[in-house]
C-alpha atoms as a PDB file:
ATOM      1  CA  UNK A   1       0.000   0.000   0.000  1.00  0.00           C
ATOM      2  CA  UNK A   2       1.140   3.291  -1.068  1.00  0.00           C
ATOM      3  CA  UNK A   3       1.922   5.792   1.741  1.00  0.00           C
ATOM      4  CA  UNK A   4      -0.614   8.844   2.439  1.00  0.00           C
ATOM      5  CA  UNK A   5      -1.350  11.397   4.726  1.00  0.00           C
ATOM      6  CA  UNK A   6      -5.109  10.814   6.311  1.00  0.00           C
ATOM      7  CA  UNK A   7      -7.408  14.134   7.049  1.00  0.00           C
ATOM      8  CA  UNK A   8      -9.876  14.093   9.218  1.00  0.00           C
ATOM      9  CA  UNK A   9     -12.551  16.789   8.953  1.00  0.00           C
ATOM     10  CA  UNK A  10     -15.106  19.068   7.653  1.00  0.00           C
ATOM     11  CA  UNK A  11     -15.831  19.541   3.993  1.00  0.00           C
ATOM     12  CA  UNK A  12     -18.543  22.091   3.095  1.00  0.00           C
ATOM     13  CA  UNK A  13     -19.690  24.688   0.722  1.00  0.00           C
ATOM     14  CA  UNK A  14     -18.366  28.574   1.130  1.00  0.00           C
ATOM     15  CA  UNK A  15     -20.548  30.550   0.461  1.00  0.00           C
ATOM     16  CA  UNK A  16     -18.638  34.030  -0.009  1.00  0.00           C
ATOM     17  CA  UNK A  17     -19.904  37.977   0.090  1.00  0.00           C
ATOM     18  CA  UNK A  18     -18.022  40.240  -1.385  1.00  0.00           C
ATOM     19  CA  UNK A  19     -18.139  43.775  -0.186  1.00  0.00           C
ATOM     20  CA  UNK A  20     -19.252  44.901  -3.961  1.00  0.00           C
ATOM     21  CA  UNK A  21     -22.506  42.954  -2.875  1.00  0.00           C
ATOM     22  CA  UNK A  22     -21.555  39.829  -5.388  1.00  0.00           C
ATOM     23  CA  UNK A  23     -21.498  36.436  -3.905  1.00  0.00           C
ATOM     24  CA  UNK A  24     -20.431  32.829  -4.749  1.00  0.00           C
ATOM     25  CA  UNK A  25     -20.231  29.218  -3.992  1.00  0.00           C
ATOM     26  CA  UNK A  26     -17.181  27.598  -3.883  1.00  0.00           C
ATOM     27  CA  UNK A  27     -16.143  24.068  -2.079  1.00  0.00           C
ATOM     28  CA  UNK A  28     -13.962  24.013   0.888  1.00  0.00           C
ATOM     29  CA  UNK A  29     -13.650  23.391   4.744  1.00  0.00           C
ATOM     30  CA  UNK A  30     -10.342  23.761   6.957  1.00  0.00           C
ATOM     31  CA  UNK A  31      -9.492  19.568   6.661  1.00  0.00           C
ATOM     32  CA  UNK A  32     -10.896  19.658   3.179  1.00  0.00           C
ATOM     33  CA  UNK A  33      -8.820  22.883   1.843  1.00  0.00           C
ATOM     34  CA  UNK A  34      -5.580  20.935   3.657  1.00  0.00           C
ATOM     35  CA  UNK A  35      -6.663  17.425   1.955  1.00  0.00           C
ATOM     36  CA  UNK A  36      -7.093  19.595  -1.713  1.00  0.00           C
ATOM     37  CA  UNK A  37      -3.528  21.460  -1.202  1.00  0.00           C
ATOM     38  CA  UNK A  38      -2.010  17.821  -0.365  1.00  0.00           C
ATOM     39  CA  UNK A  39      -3.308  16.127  -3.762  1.00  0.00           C
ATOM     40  CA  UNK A  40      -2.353  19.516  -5.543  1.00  0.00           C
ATOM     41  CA  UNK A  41       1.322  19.067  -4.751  1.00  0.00           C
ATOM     42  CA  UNK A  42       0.928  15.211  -5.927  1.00  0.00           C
ATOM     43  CA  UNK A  43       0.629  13.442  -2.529  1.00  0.00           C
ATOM     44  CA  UNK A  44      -1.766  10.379  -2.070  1.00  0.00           C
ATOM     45  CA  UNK A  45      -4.496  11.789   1.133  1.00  0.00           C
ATOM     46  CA  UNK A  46      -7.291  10.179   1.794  1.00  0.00           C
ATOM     47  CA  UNK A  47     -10.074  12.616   3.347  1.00  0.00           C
ATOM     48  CA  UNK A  48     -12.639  11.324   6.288  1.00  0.00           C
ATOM     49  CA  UNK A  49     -15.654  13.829   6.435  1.00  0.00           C
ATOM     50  CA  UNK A  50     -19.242  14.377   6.305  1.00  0.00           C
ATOM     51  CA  UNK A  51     -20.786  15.329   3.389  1.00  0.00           C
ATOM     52  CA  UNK A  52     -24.696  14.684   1.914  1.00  0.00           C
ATOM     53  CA  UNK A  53     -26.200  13.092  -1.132  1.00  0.00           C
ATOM     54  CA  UNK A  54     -26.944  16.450  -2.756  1.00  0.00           C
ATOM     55  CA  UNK A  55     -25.962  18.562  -4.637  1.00  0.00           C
ATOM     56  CA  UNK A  56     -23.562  20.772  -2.743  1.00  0.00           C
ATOM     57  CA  UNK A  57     -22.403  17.274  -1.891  1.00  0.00           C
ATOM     58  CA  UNK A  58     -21.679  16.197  -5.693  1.00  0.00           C
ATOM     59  CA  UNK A  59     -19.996  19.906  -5.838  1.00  0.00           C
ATOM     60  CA  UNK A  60     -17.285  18.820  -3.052  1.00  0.00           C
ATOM     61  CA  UNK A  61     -16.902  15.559  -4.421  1.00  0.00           C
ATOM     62  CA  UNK A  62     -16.168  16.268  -7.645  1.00  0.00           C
ATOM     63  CA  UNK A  63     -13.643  19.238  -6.529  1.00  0.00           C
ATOM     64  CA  UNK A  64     -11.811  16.609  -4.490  1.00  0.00           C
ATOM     65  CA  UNK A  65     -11.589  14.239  -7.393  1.00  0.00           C
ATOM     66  CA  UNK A  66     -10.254  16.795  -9.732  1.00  0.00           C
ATOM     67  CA  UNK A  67      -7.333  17.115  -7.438  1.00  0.00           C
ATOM     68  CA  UNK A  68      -6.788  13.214  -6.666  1.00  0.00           C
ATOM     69  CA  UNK A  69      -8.481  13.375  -2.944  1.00  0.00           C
ATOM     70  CA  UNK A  70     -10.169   9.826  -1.970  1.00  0.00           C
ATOM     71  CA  UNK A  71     -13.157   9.943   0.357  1.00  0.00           C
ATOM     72  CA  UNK A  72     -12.876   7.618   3.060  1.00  0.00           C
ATOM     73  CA  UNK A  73     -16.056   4.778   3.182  1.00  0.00           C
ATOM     74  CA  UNK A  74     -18.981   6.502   4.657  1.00  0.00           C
ATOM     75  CA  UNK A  75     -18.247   9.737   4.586  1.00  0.00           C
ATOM     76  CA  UNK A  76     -21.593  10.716   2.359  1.00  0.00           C
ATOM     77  CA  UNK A  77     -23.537  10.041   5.612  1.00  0.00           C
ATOM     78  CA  UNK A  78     -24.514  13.048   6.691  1.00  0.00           C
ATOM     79  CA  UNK A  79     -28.552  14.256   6.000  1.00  0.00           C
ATOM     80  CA  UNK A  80     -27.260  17.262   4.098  1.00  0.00           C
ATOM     81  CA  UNK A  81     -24.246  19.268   2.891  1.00  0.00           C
ATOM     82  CA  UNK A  82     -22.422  21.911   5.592  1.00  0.00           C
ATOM     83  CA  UNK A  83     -22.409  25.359   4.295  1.00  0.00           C
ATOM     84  CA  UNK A  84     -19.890  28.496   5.905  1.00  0.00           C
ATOM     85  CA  UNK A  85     -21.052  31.957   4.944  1.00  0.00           C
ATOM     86  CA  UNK A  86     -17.510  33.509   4.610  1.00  0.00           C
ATOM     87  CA  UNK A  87     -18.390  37.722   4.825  1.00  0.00           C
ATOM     88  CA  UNK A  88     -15.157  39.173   3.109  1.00  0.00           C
ATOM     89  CA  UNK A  89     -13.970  43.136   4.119  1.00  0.00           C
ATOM     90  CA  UNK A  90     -12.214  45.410   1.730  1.00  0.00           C
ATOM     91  CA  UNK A  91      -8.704  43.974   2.853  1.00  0.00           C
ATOM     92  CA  UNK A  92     -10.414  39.973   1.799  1.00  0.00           C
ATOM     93  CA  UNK A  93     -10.417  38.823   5.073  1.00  0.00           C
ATOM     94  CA  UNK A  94     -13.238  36.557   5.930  1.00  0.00           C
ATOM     95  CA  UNK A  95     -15.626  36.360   8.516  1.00  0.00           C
ATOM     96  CA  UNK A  96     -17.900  33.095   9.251  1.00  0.00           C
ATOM     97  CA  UNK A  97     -21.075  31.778  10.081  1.00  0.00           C
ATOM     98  CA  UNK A  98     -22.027  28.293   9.641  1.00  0.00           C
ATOM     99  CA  UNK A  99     -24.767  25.701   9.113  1.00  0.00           C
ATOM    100  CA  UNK A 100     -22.546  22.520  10.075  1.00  0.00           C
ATOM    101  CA  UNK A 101     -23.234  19.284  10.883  1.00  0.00           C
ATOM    102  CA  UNK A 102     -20.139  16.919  12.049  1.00  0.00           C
ATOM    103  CA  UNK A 103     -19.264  13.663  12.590  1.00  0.00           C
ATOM    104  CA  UNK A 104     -16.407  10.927  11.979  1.00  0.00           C
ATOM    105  CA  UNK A 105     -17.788   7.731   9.400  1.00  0.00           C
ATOM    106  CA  UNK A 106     -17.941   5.012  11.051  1.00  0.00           C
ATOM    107  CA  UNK A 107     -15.176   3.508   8.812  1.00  0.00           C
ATOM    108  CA  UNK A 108     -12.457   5.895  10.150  1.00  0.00           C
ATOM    109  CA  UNK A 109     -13.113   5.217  14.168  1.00  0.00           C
ATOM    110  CA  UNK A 110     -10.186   3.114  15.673  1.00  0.00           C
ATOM    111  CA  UNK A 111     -11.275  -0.603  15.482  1.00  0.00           C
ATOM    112  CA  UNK A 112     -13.765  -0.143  12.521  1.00  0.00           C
ATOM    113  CA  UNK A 113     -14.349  -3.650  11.577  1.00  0.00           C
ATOM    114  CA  UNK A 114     -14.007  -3.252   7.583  1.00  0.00           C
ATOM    115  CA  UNK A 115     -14.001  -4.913   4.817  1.00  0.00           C
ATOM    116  CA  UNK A 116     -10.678  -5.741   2.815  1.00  0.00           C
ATOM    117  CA  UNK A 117     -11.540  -3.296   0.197  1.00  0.00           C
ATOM    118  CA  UNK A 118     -12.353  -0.180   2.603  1.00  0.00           C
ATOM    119  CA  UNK A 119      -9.425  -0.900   4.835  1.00  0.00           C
ATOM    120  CA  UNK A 120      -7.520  -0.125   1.930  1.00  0.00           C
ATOM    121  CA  UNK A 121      -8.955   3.285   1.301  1.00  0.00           C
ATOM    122  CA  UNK A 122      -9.245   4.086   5.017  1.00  0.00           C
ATOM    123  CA  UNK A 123      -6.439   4.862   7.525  1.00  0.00           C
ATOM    124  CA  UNK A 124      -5.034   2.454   9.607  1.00  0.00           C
ATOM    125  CA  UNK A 125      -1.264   1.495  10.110  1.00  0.00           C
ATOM    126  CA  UNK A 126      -0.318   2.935   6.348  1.00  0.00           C
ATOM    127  CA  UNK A 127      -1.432   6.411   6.821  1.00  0.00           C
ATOM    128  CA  UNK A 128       1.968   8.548   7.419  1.00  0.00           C
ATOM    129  CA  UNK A 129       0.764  11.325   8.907  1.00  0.00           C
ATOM    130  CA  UNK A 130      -3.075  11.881  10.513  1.00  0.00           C
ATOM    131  CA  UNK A 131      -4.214  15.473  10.309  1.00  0.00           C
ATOM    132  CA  UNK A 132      -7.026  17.434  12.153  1.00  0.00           C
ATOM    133  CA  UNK A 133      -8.275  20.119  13.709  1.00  0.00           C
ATOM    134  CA  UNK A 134     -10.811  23.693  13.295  1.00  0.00           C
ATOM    135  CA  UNK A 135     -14.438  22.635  13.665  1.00  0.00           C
ATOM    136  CA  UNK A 136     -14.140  18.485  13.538  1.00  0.00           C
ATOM    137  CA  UNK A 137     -12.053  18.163  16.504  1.00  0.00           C
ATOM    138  CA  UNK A 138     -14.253  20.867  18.690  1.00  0.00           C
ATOM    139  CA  UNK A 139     -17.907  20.382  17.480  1.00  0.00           C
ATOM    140  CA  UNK A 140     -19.246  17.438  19.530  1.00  0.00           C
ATOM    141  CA  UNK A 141     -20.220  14.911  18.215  1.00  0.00           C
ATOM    142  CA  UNK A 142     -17.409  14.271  15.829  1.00  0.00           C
ATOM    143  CA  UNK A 143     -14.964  15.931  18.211  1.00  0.00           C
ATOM    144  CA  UNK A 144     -14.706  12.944  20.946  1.00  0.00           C
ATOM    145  CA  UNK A 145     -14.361  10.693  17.529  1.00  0.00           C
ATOM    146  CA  UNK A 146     -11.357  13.031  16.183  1.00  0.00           C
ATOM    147  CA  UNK A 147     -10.113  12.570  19.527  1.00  0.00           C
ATOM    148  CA  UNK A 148     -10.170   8.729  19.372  1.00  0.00           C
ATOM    149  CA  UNK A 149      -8.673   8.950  16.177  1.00  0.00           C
ATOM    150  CA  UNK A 150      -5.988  10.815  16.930  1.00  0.00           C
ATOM    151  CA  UNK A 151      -5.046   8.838  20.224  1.00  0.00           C
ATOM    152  CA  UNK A 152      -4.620   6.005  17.611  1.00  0.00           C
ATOM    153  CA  UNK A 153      -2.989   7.054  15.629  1.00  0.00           C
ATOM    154  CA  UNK A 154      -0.208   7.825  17.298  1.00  0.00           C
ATOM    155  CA  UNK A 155       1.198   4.572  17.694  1.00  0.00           C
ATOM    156  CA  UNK A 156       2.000   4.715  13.608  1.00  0.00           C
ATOM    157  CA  UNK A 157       1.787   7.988  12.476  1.00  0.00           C
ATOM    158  CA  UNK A 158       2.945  11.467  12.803  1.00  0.00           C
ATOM    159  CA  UNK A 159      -0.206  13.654  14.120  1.00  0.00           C
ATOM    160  CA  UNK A 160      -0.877  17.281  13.037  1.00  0.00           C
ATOM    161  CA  UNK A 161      -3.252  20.147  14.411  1.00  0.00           C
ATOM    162  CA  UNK A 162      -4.431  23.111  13.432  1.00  0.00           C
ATOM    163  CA  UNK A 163      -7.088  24.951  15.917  1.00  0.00           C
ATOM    164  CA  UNK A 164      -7.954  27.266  13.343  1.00  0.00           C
ATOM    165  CA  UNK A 165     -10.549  28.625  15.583  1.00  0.00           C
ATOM    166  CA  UNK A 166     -14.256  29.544  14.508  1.00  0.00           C
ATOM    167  CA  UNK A 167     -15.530  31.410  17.632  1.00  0.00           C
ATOM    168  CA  UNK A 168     -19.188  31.855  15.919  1.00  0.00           C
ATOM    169  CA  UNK A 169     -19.516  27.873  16.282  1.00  0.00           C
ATOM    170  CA  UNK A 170     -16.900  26.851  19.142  1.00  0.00           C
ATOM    171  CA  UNK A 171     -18.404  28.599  21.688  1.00  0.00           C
ATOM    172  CA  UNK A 172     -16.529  31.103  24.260  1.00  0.00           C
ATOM    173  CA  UNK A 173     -13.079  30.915  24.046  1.00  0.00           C
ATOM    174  CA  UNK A 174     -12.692  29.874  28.082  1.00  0.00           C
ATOM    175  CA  UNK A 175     -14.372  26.593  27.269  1.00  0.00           C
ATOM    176  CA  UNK A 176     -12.333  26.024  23.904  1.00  0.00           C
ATOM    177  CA  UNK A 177      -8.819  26.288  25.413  1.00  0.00           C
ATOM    178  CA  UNK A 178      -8.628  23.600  27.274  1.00  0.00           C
ATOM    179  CA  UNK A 179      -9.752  21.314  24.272  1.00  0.00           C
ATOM    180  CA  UNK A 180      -7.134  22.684  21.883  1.00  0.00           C
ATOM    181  CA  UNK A 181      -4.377  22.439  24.716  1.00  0.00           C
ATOM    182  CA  UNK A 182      -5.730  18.676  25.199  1.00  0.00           C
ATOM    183  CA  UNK A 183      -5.135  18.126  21.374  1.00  0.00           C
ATOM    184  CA  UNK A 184      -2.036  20.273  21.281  1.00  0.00           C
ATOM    185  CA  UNK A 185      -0.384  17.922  23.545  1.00  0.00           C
ATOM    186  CA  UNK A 186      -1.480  15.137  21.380  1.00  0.00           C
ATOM    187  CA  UNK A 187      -0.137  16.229  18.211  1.00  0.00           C
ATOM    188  CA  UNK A 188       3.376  16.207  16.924  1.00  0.00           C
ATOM    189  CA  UNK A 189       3.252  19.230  14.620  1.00  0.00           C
ATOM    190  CA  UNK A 190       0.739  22.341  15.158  1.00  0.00           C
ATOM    191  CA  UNK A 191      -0.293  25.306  13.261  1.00  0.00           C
ATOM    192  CA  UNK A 192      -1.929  27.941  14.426  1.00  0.00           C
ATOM    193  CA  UNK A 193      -2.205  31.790  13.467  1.00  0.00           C
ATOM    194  CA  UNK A 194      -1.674  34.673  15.407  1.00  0.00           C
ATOM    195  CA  UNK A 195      -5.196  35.140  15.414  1.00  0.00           C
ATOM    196  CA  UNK A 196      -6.445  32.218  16.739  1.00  0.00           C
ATOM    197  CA  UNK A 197      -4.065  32.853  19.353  1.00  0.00           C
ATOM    198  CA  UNK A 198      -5.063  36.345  20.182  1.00  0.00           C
ATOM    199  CA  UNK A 199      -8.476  34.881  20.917  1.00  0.00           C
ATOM    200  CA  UNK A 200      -7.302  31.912  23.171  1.00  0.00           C
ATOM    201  CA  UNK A 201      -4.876  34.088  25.153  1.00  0.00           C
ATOM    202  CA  UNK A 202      -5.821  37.599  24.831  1.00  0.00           C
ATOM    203  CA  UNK A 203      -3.017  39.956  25.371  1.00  0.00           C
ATOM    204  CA  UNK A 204      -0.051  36.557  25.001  1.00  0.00           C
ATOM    205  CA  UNK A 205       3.083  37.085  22.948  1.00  0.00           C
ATOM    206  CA  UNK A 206       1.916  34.144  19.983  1.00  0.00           C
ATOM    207  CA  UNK A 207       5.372  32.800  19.887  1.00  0.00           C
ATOM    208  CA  UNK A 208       5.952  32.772  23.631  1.00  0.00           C
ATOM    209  CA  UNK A 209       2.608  30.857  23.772  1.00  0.00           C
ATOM    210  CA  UNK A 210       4.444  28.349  20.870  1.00  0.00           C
ATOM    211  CA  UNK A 211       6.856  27.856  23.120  1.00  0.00           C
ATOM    212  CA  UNK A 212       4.967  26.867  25.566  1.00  0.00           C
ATOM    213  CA  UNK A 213       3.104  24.203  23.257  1.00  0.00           C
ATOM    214  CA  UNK A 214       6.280  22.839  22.715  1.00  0.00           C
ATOM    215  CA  UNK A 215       7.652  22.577  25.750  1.00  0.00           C
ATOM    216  CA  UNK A 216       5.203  19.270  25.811  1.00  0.00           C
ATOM    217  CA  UNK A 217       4.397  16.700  22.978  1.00  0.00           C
ATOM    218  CA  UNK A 218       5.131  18.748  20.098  1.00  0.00           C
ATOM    219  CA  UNK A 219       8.246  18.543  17.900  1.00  0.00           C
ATOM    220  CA  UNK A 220       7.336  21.503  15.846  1.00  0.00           C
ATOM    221  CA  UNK A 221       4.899  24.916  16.849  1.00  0.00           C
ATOM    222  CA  UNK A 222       4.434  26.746  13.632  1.00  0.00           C
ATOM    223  CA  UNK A 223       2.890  30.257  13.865  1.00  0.00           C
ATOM    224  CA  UNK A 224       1.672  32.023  10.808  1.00  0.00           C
ATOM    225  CA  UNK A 225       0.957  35.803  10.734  1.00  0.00           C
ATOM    226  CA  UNK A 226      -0.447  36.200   7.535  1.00  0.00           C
ATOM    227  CA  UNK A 227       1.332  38.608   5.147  1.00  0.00           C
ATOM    228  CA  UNK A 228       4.087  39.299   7.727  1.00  0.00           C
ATOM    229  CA  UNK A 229       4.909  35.540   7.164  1.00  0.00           C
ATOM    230  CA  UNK A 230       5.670  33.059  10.045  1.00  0.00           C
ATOM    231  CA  UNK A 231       7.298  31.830  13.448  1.00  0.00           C
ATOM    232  CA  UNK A 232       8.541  28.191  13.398  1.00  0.00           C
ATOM    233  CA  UNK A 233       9.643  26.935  17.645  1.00  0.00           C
ATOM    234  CA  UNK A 234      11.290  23.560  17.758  1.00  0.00           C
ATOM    235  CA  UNK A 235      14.256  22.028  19.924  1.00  0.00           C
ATOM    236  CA  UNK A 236      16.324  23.593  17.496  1.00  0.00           C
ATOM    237  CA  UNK A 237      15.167  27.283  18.487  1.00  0.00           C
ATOM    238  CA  UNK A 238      13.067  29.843  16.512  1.00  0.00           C
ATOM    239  CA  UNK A 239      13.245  30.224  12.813  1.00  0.00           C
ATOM    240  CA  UNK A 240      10.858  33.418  11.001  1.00  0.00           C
ATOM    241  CA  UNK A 241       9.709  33.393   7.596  1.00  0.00           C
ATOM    242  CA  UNK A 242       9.036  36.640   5.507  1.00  0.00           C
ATOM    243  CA  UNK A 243       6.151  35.778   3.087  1.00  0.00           C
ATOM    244  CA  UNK A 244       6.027  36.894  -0.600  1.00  0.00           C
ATOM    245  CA  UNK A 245       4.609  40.163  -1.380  1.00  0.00           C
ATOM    246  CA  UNK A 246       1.145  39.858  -3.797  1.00  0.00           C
ATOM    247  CA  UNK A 247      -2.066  41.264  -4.399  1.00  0.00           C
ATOM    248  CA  UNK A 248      -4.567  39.371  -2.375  1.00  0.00           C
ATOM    249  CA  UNK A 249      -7.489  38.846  -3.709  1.00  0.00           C
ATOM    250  CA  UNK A 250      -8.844  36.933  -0.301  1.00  0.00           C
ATOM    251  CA  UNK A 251      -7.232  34.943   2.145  1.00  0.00           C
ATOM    252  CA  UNK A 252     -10.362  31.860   2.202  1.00  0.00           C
ATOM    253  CA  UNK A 253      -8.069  28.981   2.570  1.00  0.00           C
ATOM    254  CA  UNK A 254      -4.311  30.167   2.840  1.00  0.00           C
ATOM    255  CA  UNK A 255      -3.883  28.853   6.532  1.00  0.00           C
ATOM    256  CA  UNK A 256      -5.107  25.350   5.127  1.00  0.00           C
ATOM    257  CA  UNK A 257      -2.774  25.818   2.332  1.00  0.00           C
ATOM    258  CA  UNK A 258       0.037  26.488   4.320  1.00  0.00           C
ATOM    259  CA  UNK A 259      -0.764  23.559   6.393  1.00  0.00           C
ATOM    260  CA  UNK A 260      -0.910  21.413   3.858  1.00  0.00           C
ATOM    261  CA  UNK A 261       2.905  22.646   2.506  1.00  0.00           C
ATOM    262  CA  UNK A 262       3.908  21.820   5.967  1.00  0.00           C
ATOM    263  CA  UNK A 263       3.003  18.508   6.342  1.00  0.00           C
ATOM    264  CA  UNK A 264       4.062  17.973   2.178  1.00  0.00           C
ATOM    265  CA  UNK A 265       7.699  19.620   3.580  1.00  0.00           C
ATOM    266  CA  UNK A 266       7.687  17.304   6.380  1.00  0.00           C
ATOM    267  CA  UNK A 267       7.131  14.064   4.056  1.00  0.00           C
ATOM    268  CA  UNK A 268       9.912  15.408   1.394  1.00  0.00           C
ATOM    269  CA  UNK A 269      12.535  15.678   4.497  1.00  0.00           C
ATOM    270  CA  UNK A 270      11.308  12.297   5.034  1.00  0.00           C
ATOM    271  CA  UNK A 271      10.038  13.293   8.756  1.00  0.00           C
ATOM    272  CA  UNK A 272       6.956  11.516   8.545  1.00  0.00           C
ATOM    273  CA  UNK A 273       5.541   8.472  10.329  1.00  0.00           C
ATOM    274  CA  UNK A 274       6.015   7.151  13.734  1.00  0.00           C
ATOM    275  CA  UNK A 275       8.806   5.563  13.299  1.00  0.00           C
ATOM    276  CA  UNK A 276      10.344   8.730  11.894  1.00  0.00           C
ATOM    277  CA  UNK A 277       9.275  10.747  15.469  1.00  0.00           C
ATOM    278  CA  UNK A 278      12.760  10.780  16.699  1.00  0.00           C
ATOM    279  CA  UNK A 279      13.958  12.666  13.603  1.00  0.00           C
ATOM    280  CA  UNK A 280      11.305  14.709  13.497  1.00  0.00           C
ATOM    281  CA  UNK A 281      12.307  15.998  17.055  1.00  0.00           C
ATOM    282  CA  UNK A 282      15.594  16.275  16.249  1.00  0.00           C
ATOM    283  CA  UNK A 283      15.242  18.625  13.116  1.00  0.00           C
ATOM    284  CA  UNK A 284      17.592  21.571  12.642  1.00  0.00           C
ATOM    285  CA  UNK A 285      16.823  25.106  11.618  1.00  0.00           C
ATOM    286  CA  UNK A 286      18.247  25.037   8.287  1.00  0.00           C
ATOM    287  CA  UNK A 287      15.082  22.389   7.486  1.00  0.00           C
ATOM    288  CA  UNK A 288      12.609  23.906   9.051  1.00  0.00           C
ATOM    289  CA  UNK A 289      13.773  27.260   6.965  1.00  0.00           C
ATOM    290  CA  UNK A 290      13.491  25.488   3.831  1.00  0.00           C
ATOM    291  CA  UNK A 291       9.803  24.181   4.548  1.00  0.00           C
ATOM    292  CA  UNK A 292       8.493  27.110   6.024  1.00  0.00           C
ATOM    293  CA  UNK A 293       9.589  29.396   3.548  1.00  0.00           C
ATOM    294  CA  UNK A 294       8.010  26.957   0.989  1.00  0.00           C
ATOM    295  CA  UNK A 295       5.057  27.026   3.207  1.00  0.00           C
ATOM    296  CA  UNK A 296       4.502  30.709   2.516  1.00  0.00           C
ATOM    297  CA  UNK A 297       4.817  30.454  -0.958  1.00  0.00           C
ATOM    298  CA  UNK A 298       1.896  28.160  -1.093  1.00  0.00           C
ATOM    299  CA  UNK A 299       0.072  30.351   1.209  1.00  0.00           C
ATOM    300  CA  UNK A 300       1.008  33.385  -0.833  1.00  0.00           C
ATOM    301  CA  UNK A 301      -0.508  31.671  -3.960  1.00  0.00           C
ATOM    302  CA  UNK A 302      -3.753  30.816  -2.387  1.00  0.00           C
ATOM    303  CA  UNK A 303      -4.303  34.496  -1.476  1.00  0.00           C
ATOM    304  CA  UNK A 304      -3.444  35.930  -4.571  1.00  0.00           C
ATOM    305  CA  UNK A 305      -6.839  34.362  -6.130  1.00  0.00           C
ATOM    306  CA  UNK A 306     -10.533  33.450  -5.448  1.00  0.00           C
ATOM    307  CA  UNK A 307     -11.209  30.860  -2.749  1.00  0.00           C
ATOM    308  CA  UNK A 308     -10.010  28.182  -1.899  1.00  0.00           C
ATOM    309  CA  UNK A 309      -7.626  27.397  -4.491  1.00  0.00           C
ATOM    310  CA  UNK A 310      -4.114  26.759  -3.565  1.00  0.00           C
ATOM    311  CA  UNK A 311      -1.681  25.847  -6.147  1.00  0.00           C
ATOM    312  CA  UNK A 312      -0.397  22.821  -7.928  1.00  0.00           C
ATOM    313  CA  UNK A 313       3.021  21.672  -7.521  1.00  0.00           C
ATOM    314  CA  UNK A 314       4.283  22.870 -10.997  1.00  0.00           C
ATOM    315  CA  UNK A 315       3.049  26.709  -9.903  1.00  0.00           C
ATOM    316  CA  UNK A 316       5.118  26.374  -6.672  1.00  0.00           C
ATOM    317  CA  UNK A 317       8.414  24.900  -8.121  1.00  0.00           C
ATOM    318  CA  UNK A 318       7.659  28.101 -11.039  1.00  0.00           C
END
């Protein structure tokens, strides 16, 4: 079996104002956008969500297809299709509110008794890396699932987590820390903006708060700051990325993008998998240089046109 990253999340439709009064639907979600950028820069990923039998279903589907994502078994379950009304402001910054309904197919859980076929498009032992995080691993019910699923996964595979916070669905941001610490502490690589850290610690230094995340289970704290660039903490100190100057046209999906590029830079240093964890601990700041500056030319991309649409590897080696 081949060797792929699994995500583990939401997959819905955007549907996006613009502040001329246009609008437009276009496919995404955090663990979606991250599962898209992954096929874009030719990795296998295999994407566990929740989507409907409808038609903003068939939209998703057919978006992940056209950029070689798999849907895990089961994951057409859900009564309907999510939708996030992203609000853009002159700058193209988003704002959300959400009709979402979440939950992990049954295929995906830890000890899913599957057939022969569907264990090979699931997770399991093969999956190099497990990714998660924004609304699937808060948003009960599919939250304790992510959870389980990320516990599990440890054992063979390097796990990654992005908070990527949505306060207009999480709930007050009191109650929300102490679930993204929890999954913090069981991930080996996290991502997380400057933003989402402003709301969980109002007032905190972002990077000091990255250190403190790393201080525990993870190898690598990677905070983005948008057009300023990013902060990478690891044993090996801090290392700061500028990111490419461009016209941004909005910024829907860059932080998935640039998580995406991270775990992709993580795989092509060949710091992937469990057995790889040592390594991936060790890592010095010339690496983690390369990779995040790669990361914010993905990111940099993605912002520079409509949506969710980050780039294919052939744009990014251009």
């Amino acid at each position: 079996m081949s060797p792929y990253v699994l995500a583990v999340g939401e997959a819905l439709v955007d549907e996006v104002h613009r502040p001329d009064g246009s609008s437009a639907e276009h496919p995404g979600g955090s663990i979606a956008n991250v599962a898209l950028t992954l096929g874009r820069l030719s990795r296998e990923v295999r994407l566990a969500t929740w989507l409907g039998a409808d038609a903003r279903g068939d939209l998703v589907r057919a978006w992940l297809a056209d950029s070689d994502v798999a849907l895990v078994p089961g994951s057409d379950g859900a009564e309907r299709t999510s939708v996030a009304v992203a609000t853009l402001d002159e700058s193209g910054s988003a704002t959300y509110d959400f009709d979402l309904a979440w939950r992990v197919p049954a295929e995906a859980l830890p000890g899913a008794d599957t057939s022969a076929e569907a264990s090979a498009q699931v997770g399991g032992s093969a999956a190099l890396a497990v990714h998660t995080g924004s609304i699937a691993a808060i948003l009960e019910p599919g939250a304790t699932e992510v959870r389980q699923v990320l516990e599990a996964a440890r054992t063979t595979s390097t796990t990654t987590y992005d908070p990527n916070a949505r306060p207009a669905i999480m709930g007050p941001a009191e109650e929300v820390r102490p679930r993204v610490e929890a999954l913090v502490q069981l991930s080996d690589v996290v991502k997380v903006s400057d933003e989402d850290l402003g709301w969980l610690y109002p007032g905190a230094d972002p990077v000091s708060v990255a250190r403190d995340w790393q201080r525990g289970t993870p190898a690598l704290v990677v905070v983005t700051f948008g057009g300023k660039g990013a902060v990478a903490v690891s044993d090996a100190g801090a290392v700061e990325a500028v990111a490419p100057r461009v016209e941004v046209v909005d910024t829907v999906g860059a932080g998935d993008s640039f998580m995406g590029a991270l775990i992709d830079g993580l795989w092509e240093h060949d710091l992937l998998g469990a057995d790889r964890r040592e390594a991936l601990n060790a890592v010095d700041a010339a690496t983690v240089q390369q990779i995040l500056d790669r990361c914010c030319a993905v990111a940099a991309i993605t912002v520079s046109r409509a949506g969710a649409n980050p780039p294919r590897r052939e744009e990014v080696s251009r």
